[in-house]
Protein backbone atom coordinates (compact mmCIF):
# COMPACT_ATOMS: atom_id res chain seq x y z
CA UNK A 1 0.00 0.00 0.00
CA UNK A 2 1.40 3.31 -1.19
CA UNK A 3 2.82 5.81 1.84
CA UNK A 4 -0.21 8.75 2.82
CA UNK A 5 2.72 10.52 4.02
CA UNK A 6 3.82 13.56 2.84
CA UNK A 7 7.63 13.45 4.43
CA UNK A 8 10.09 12.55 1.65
CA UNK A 9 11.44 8.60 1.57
CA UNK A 10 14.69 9.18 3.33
CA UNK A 11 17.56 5.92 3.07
CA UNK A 12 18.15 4.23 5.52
CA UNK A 13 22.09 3.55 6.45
CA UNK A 14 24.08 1.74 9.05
CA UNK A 15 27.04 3.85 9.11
CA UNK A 16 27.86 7.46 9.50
CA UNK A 17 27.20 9.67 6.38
CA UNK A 18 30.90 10.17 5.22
CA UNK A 19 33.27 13.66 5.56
CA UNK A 20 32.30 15.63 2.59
CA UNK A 21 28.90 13.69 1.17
CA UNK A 22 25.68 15.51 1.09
CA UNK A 23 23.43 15.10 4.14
CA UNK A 24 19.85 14.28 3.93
CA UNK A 25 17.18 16.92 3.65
CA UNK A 26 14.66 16.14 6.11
CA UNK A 27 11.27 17.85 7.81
CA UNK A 28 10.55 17.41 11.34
CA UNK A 29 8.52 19.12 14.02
CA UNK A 30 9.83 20.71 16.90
CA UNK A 31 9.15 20.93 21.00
CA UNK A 32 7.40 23.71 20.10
CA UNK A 33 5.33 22.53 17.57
CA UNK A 34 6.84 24.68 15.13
CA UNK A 35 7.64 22.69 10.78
CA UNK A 36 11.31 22.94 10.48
CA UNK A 37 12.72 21.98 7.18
CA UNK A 38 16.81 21.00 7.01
CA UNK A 39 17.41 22.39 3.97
CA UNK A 40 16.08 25.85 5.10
CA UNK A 41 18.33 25.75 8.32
CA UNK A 42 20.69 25.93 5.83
CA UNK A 43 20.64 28.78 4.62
CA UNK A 44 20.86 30.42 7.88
CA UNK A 45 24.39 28.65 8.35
CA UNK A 46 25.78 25.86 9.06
CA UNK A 47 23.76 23.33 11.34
CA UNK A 48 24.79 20.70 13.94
CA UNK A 49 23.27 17.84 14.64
CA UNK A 50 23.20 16.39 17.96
CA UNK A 51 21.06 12.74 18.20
CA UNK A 52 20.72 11.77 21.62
CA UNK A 53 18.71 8.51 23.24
CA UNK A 54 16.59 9.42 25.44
CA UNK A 55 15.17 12.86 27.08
CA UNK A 56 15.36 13.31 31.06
CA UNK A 57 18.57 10.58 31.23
CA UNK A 58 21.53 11.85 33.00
CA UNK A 59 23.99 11.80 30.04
CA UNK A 60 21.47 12.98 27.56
CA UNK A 61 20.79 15.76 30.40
CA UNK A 62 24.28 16.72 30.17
CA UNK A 63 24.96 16.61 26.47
CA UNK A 64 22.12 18.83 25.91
CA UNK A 65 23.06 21.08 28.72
CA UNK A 66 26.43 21.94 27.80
CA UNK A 67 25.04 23.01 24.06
CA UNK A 68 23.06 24.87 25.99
CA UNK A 69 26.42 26.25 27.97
CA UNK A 70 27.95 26.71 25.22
CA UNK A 71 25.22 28.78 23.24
CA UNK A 72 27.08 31.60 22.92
CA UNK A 73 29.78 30.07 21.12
CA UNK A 74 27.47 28.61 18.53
CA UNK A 75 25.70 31.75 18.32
CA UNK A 76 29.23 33.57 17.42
CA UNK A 77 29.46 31.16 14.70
CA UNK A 78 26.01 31.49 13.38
CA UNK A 79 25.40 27.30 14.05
CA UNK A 80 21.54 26.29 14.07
CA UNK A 81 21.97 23.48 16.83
CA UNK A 82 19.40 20.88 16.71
CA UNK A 83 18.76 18.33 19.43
CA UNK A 84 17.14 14.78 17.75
CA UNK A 85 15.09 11.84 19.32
CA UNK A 86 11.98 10.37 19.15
CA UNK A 87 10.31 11.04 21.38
CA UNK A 88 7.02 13.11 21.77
CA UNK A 89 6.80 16.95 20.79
CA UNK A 90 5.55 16.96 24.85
CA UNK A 91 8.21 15.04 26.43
CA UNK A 92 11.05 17.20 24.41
CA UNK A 93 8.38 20.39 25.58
CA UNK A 94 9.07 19.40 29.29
CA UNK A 95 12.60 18.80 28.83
CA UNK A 96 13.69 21.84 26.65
CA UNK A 97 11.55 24.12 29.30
CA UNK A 98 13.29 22.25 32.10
CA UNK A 99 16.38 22.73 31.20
CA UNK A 100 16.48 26.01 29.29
CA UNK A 101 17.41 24.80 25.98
CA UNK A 102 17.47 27.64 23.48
CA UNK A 103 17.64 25.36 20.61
CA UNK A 104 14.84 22.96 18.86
CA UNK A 105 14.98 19.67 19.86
CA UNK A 106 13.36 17.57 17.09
CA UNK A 107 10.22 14.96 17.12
CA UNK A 108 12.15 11.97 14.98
CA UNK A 109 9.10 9.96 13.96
CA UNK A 110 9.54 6.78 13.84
CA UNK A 111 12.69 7.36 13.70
CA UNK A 112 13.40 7.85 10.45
CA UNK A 113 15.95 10.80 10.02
CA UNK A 114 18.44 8.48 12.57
CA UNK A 115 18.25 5.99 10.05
CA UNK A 116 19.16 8.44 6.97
CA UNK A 117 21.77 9.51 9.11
CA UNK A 118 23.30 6.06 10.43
CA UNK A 119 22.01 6.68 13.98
CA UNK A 120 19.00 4.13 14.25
CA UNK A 121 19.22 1.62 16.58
CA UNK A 122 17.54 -1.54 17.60
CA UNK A 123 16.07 -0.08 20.98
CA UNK A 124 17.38 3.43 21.20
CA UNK A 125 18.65 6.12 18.69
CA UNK A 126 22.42 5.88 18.63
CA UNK A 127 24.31 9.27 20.25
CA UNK A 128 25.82 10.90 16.94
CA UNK A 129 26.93 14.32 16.43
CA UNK A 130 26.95 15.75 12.56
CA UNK A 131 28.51 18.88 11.86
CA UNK A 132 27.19 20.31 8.30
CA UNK A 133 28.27 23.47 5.99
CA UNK A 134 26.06 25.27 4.18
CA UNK A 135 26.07 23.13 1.06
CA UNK A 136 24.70 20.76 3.03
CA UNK A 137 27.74 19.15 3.20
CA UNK A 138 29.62 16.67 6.25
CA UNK A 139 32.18 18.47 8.25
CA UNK A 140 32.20 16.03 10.82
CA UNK A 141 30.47 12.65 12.11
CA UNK A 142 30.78 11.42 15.34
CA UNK A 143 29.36 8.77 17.53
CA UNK A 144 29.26 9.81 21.37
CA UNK A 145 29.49 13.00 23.14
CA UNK A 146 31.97 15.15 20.81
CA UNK A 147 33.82 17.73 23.29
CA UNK A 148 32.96 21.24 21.67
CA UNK A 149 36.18 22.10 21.43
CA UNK A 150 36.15 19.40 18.33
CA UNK A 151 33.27 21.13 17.23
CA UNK A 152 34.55 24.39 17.00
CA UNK A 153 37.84 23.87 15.61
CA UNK A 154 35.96 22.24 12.47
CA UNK A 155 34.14 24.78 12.02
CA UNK A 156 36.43 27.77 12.92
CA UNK A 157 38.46 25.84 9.47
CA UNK A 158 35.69 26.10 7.16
């Protein structure tokens, strides 16, 4: 039976999307129930991606919290941060207010952008960071928590 759903097909990969390849576009909703559309983020810089497990866990807690630490640093560098799981637009609503998170965390239905991005799991989505220029590009792909220092010296080269 043919897909009702308007999303695009994204593929599906086991690995991390290579240095230098094109990332997938993708469309997503945010805690705040707001459309957000990759490519679009885009053109407002470049954009990292942060997918995490599980909100309200104590090392998600902290790998969200430092972005959040470090906002000002991203800001500098006009980076669109985006925090990804999927869970429910009200569970990342709770956590994002709870926490202060001045980024969008992202409602990853089904869990379907992890998978075009290598960070699908069996049980759990797999903690990857993606760092990506404006040409949609890979700067950097990482599984775990990538210190920021990392972070920013990739993109303070590009």
């Amino acid at each position: 039976m043919p897909s009702t759903s308007s999303a695009p097909a994204l593929p599906e990969r086991s690995g991390l999307i290579p240095v230098g390849e094109v990332a997938p576009d993708f469309g997503a909703t945010d805690h705040q129930g707001r459309n957000l559309r990759f490519g679009e983020l885009l053109k407002g810089g470049r954009v990292v991606l942060v997918f995490y497990p599980r909100d309200n866990t104590p090392v998600c807690t902290r790998q969200l919290c430092a972005l959040r630490d470090d906002w000002s640093k991203f800001q500098e560098r006009k980076v669109v941060v985006l925090g990804i799981n999927p869970a429910s637009k009200d569970s990342h609503a709770a956590f994002a207010s709870k926490h202060g998170f001045p980024f969008p965390v992202l409602v990853d239905q089904d869990s379907r952008i992890a998978a075009a991005y290598g960070a699908g799991g069996m049980l759990f989505t797999k903690r990857t960071v993606y760092v990506i220029d404006r040409d949609g590009r890979v700067l950097l792909a990482e599984r775990g928590v990538v210190p920021h220092d990392r972070i920013f010296a990739v993109l303070d080269h590009r």
